[in-house]
Protein backbone atom coordinates (compact mmCIF):
# COMPACT_ATOMS: atom_id res chain seq x y z
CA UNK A 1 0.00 0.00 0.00
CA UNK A 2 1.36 3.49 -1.01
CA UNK A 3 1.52 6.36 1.45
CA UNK A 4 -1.34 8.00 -0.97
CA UNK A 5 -3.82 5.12 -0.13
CA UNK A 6 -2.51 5.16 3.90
CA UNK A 7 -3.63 8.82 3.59
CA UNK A 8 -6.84 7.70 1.99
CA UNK A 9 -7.53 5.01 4.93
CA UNK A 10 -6.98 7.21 7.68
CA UNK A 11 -8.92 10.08 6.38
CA UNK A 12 -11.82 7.67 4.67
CA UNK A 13 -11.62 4.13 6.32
CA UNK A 14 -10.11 1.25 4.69
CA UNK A 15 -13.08 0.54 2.55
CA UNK A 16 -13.00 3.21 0.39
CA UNK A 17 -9.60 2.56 -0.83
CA UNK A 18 -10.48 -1.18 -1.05
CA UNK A 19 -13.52 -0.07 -2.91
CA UNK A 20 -11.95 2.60 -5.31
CA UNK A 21 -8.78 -0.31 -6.20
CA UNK A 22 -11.75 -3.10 -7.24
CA UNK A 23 -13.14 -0.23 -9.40
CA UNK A 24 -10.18 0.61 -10.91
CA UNK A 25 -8.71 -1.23 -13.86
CA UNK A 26 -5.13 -2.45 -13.38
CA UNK A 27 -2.82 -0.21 -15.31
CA UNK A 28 -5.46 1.89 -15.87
CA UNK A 29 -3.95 5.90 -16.87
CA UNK A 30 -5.97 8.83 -15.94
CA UNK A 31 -5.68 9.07 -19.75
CA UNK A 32 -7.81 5.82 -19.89
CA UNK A 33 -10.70 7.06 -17.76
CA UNK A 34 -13.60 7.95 -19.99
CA UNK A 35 -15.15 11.57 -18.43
CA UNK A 36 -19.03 11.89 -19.74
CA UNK A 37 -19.24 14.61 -22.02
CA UNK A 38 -22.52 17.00 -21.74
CA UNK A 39 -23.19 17.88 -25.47
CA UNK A 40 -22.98 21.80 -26.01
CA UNK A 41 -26.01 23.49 -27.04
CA UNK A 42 -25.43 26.00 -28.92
CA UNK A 43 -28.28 29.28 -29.33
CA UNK A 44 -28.30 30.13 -33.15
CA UNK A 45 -27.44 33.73 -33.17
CA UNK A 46 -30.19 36.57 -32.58
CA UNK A 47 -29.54 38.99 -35.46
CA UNK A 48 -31.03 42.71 -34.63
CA UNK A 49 -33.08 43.90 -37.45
CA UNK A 50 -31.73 46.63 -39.14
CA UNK A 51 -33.74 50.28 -38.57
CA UNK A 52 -34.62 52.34 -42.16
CA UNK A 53 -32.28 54.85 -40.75
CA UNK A 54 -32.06 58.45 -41.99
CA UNK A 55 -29.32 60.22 -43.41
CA UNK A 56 -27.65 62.74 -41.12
CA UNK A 57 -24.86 65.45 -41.30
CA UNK A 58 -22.94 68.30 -39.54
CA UNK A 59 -22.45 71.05 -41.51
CA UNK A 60 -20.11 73.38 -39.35
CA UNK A 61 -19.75 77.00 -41.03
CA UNK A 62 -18.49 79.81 -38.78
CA UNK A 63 -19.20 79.40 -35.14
CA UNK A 64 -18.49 78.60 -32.21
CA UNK A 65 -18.39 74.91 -32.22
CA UNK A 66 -21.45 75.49 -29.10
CA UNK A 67 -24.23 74.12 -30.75
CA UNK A 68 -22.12 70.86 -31.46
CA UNK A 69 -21.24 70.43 -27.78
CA UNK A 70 -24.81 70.67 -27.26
CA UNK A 71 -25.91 67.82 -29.48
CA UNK A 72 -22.97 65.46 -28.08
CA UNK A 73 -24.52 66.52 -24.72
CA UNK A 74 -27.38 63.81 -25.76
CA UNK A 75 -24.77 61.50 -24.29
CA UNK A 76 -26.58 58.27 -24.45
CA UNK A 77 -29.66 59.62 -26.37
CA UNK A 78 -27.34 60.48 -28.86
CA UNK A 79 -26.03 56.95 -29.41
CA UNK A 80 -29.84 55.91 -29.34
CA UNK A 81 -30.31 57.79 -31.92
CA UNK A 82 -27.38 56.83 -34.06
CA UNK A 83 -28.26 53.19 -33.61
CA UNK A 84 -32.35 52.84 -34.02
CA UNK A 85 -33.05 55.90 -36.16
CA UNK A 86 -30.20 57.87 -38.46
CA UNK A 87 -26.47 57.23 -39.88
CA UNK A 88 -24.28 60.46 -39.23
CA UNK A 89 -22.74 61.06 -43.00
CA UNK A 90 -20.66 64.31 -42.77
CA UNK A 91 -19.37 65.78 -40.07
CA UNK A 92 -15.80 67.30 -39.77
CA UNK A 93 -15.14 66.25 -36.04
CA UNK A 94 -17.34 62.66 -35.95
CA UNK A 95 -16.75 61.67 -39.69
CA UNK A 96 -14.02 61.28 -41.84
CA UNK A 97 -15.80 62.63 -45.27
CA UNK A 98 -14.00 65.06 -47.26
CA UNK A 99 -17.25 66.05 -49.64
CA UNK A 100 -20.48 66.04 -48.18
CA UNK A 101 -22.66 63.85 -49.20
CA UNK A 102 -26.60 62.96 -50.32
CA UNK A 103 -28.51 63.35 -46.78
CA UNK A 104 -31.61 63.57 -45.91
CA UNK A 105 -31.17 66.18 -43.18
CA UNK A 106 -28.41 68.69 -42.85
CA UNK A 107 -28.11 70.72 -39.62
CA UNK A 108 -25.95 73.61 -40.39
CA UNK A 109 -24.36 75.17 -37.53
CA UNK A 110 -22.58 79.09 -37.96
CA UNK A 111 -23.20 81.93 -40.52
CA UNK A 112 -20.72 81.88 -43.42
CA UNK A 113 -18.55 84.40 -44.36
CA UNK A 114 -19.07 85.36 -47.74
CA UNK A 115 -15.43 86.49 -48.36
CA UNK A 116 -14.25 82.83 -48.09
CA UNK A 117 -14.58 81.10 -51.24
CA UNK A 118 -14.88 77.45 -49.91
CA UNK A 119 -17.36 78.41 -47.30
CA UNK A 120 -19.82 79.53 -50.28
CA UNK A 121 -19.30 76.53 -52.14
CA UNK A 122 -20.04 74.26 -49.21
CA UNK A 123 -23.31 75.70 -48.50
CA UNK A 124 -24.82 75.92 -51.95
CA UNK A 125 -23.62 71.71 -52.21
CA UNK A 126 -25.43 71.80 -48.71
CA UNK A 127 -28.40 72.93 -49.80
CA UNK A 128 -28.25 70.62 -53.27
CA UNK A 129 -27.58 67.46 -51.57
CA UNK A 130 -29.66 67.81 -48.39
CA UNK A 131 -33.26 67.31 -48.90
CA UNK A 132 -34.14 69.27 -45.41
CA UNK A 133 -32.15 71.61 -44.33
CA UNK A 134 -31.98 72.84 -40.47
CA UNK A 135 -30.27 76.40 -39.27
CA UNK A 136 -28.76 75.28 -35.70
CA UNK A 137 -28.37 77.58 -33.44
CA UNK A 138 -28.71 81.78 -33.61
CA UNK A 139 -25.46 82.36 -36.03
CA UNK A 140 -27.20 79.81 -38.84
CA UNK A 141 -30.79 81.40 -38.23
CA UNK A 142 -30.04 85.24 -38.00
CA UNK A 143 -26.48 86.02 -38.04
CA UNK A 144 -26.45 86.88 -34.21
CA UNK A 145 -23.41 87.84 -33.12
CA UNK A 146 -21.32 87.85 -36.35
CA UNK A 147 -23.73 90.20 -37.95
CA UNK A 148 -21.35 92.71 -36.91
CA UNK A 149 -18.00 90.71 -37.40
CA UNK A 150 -15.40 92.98 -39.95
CA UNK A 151 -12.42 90.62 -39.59
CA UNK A 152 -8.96 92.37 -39.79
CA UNK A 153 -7.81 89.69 -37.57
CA UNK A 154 -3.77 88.82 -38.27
CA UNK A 155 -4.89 85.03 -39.49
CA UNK A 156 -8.13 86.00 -41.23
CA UNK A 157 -7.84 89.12 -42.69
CA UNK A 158 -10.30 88.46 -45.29
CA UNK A 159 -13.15 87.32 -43.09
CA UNK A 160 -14.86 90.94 -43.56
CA UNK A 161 -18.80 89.69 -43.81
CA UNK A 162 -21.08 86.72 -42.69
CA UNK A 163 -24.43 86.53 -43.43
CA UNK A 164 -26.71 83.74 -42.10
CA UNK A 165 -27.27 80.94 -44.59
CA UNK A 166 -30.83 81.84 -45.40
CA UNK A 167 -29.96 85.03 -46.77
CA UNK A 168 -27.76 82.64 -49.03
CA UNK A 169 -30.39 79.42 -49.84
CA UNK A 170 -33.33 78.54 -48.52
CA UNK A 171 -34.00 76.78 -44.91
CA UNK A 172 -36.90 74.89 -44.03
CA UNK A 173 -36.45 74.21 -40.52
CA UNK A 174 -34.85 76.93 -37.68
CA UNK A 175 -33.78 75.65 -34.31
CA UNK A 176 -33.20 78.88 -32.41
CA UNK A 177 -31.24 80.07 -29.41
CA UNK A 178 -27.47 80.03 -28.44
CA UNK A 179 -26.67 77.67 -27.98
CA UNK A 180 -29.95 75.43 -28.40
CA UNK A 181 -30.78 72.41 -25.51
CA UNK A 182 -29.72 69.34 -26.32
CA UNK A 183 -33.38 68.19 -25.88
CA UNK A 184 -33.84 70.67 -29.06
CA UNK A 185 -31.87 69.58 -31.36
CA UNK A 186 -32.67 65.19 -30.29
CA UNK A 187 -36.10 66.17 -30.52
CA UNK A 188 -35.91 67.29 -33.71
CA UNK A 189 -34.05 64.82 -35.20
CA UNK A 190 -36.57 62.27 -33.91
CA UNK A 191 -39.37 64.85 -35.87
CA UNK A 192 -37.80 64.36 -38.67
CA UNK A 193 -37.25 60.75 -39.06
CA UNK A 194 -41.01 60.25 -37.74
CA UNK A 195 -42.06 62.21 -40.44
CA UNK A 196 -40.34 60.75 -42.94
CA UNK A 197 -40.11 57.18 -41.91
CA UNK A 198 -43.35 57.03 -39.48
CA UNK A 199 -46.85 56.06 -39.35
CA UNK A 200 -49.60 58.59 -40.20
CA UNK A 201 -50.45 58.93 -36.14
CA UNK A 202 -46.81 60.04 -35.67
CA UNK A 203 -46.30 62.14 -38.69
CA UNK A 204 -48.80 63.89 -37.63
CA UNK A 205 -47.30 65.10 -34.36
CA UNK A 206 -44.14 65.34 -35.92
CA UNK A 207 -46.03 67.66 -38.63
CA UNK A 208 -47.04 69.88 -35.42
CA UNK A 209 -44.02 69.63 -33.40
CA UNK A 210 -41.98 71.40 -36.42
CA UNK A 211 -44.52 73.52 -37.49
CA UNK A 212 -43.57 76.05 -35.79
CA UNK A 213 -39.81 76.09 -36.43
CA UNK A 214 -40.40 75.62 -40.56
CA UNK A 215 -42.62 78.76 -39.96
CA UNK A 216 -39.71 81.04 -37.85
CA UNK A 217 -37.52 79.96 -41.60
CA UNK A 218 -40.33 81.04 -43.74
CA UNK A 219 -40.63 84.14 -41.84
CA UNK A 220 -36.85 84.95 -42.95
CA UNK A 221 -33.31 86.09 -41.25
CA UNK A 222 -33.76 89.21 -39.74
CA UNK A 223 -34.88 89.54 -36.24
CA UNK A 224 -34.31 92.28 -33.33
CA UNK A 225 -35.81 93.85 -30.60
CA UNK A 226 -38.75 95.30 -32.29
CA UNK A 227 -39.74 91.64 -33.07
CA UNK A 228 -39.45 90.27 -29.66
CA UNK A 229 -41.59 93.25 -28.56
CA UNK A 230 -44.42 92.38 -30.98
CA UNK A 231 -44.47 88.58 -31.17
CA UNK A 232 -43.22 87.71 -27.70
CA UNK A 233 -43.88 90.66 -25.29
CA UNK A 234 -46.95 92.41 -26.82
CA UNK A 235 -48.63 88.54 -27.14
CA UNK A 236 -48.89 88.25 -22.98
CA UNK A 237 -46.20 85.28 -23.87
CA UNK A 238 -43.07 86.73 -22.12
CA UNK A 239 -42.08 84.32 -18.88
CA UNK A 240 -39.60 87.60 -17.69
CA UNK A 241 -36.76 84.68 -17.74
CA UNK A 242 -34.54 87.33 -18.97
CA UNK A 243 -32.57 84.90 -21.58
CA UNK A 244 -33.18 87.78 -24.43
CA UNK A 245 -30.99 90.55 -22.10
CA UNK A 246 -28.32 88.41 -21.04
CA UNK A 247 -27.86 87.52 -25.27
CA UNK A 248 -27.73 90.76 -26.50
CA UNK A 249 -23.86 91.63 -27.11
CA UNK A 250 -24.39 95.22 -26.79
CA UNK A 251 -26.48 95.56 -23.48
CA UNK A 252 -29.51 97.11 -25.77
CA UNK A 253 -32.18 94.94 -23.89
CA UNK A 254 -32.96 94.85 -19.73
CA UNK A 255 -34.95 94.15 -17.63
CA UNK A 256 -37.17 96.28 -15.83
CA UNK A 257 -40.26 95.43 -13.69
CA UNK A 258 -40.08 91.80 -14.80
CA UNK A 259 -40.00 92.50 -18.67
CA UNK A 260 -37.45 93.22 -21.49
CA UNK A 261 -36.91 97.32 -22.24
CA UNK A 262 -35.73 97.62 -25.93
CA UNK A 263 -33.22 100.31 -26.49
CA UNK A 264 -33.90 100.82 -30.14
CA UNK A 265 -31.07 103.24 -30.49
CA UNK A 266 -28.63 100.15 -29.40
CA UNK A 267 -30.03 97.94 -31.06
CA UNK A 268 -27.58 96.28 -33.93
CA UNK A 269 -30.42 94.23 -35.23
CA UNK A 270 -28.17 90.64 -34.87
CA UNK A 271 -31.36 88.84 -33.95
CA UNK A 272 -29.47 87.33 -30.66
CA UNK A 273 -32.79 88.14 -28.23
CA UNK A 274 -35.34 86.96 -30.31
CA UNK A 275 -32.77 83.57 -30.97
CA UNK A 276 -32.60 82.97 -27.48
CA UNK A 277 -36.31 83.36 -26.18
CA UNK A 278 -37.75 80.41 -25.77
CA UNK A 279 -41.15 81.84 -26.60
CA UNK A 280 -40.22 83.05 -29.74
CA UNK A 281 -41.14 79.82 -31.32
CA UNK A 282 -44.17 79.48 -29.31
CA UNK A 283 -47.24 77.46 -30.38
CA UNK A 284 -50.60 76.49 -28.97
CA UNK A 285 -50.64 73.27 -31.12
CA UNK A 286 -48.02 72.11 -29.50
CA UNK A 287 -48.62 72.96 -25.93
CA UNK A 288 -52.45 71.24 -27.04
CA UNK A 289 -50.91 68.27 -28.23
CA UNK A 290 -47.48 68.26 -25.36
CA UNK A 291 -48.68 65.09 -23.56
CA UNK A 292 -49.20 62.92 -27.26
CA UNK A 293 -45.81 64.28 -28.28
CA UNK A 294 -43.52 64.10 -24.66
CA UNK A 295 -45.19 60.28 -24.68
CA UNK A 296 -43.96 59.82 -28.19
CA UNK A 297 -40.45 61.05 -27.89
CA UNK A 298 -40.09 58.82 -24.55
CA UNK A 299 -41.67 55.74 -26.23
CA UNK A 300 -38.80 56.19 -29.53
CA UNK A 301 -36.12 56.93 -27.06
CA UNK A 302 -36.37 53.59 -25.17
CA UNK A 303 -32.91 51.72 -25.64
């Protein structure tokens, strides 16, 4: 007896050794033993149906890069909507497209400055190879601050006028402010592929979610304090949140009593108040219809 099967006795009793040796085949080789093998099952592969995605793309003109940061602040809403509902095509920081490309919704973010060559070319092939096109932000919708831009800077000398790009093609859609939510700009997006790609329920509310923003493009580029006095102040709609004085670049709107006080004489006409109210884009279809639509956008926005 080996000093493995004294161990074995002592700790089992001297049956179990007796027992596992008349088991045991002599010679046997632990290569010999025969271990019962548990077939594998294998799961054939769930494959995840592809979405009819939308075409998307970044047009970046001259700005401040803000609205941008304000769409990546979708964090995970933003890769939501990348995976279920549109493929981003062009966009100079995300993807790595020289020419831009057929789309079927460009937001264009900045004025352009009409002095640069490449910038005009870009925005007319915008406007040809997007079938909607979306001013992001105050810059693209009414110039805002650059409406008073001369250049003369060391590095861009000839940067001497910018215009925003409806004065240069035509816009259907205008997402105002400066730098617009986050919740803007996903919303929208999720408007526009319901309303291309939905059923006739959903187009529907997408129809009167972006009602109101197609109409604040058809109504054109310029915008100023006179404007925010008659649509926004003289309407009873003004919330006294104060967003339109702390835009203005040149200090030509406060606050007074609650309400905005136009300085007329100040005012440079950039449209950076009227950009930045929220109630500028203000609609009773929507607020009619804000429980159909808030449950919509949470129901397409499930991961």
């Amino acid at each position: 007896m080996g000093l493995l099967d004294k161990l074995k006795g002592l700790l089992f009793g001297n049956e179990a050794v007796s027992e596992g040796k008349q088991d045991a085949k002599p010679g046997a080789t632990p290569a010999d033993i025969m271990v019962e093998q548990k077939p594998i099952i294998t799961k054939p592969k769930e494959e995840k149906p592809v979405a009819d995605k939308i075409t998307v793309g970044h047009v970046h003109m001259s700005g401040c890069t803000g609205c941008l940061v304000s769409l990546a602040d979708n964090y995970e809403g933003l890769l939501t909507i990348l995976d279920k509902y549109a493929d981003l095509v062009y966009c100079l920081t995300l993807a790595d497209v020289r020419h831009i490309p057929k789309m079927d919704v460009a937001l264009v973010e900045g004025s352009v400055c009409i002095n640069d060559e490449c910038s005009m070319e870009e925005i007319l092939e915008t406007r040809e190879n997007a079938a909607i096109v979306v001013a992001l932000g105050g810059c693209a919708c009414y110039g805002n601050t650059t409406r008073f831009c001369r250049g003369g800077q060391q590095n861009q000398p000839q940067h001497e006028g910018f215009l925003p790009i409806g004065d240069l093609i035509k816009v259907d859609v205008y997402i105002p402010a400066c730098a617009p939510t986050p919740q803007q700009i996903r919303n929208v997006c999720l408007m526009a592929y319901l309303l291309l790609k939905g059923n006739d329920e959903q187009k529907a509310l997408a129809t009167a979610y972006l009602t109101p923003l197609m109409n604040l493009a058809a109504a054109g580029t310029e915008a100023c304090g006179c404007d925010l006095m008659t649509e926004v102040i003289n309407q009873g709609l003004c919330c006294g949140c104060g967003s339109c004085a702390a835009a203005c670049p040149v200090r030509a709107v406060t606050i007074q009593y609650g309400r905005p006080q136009i300085e007329r004489d100040l005012c440079i006409k950039c449209g950076a108040c009227y950009a930045q109210c929220p109630r500028s884009f203000f609609s009773f279809d929507v607020c009619g219809q804000y429980e159909a639509i808030t449950n919509l956008i949470g129901e397409v926005m499930k991961p």
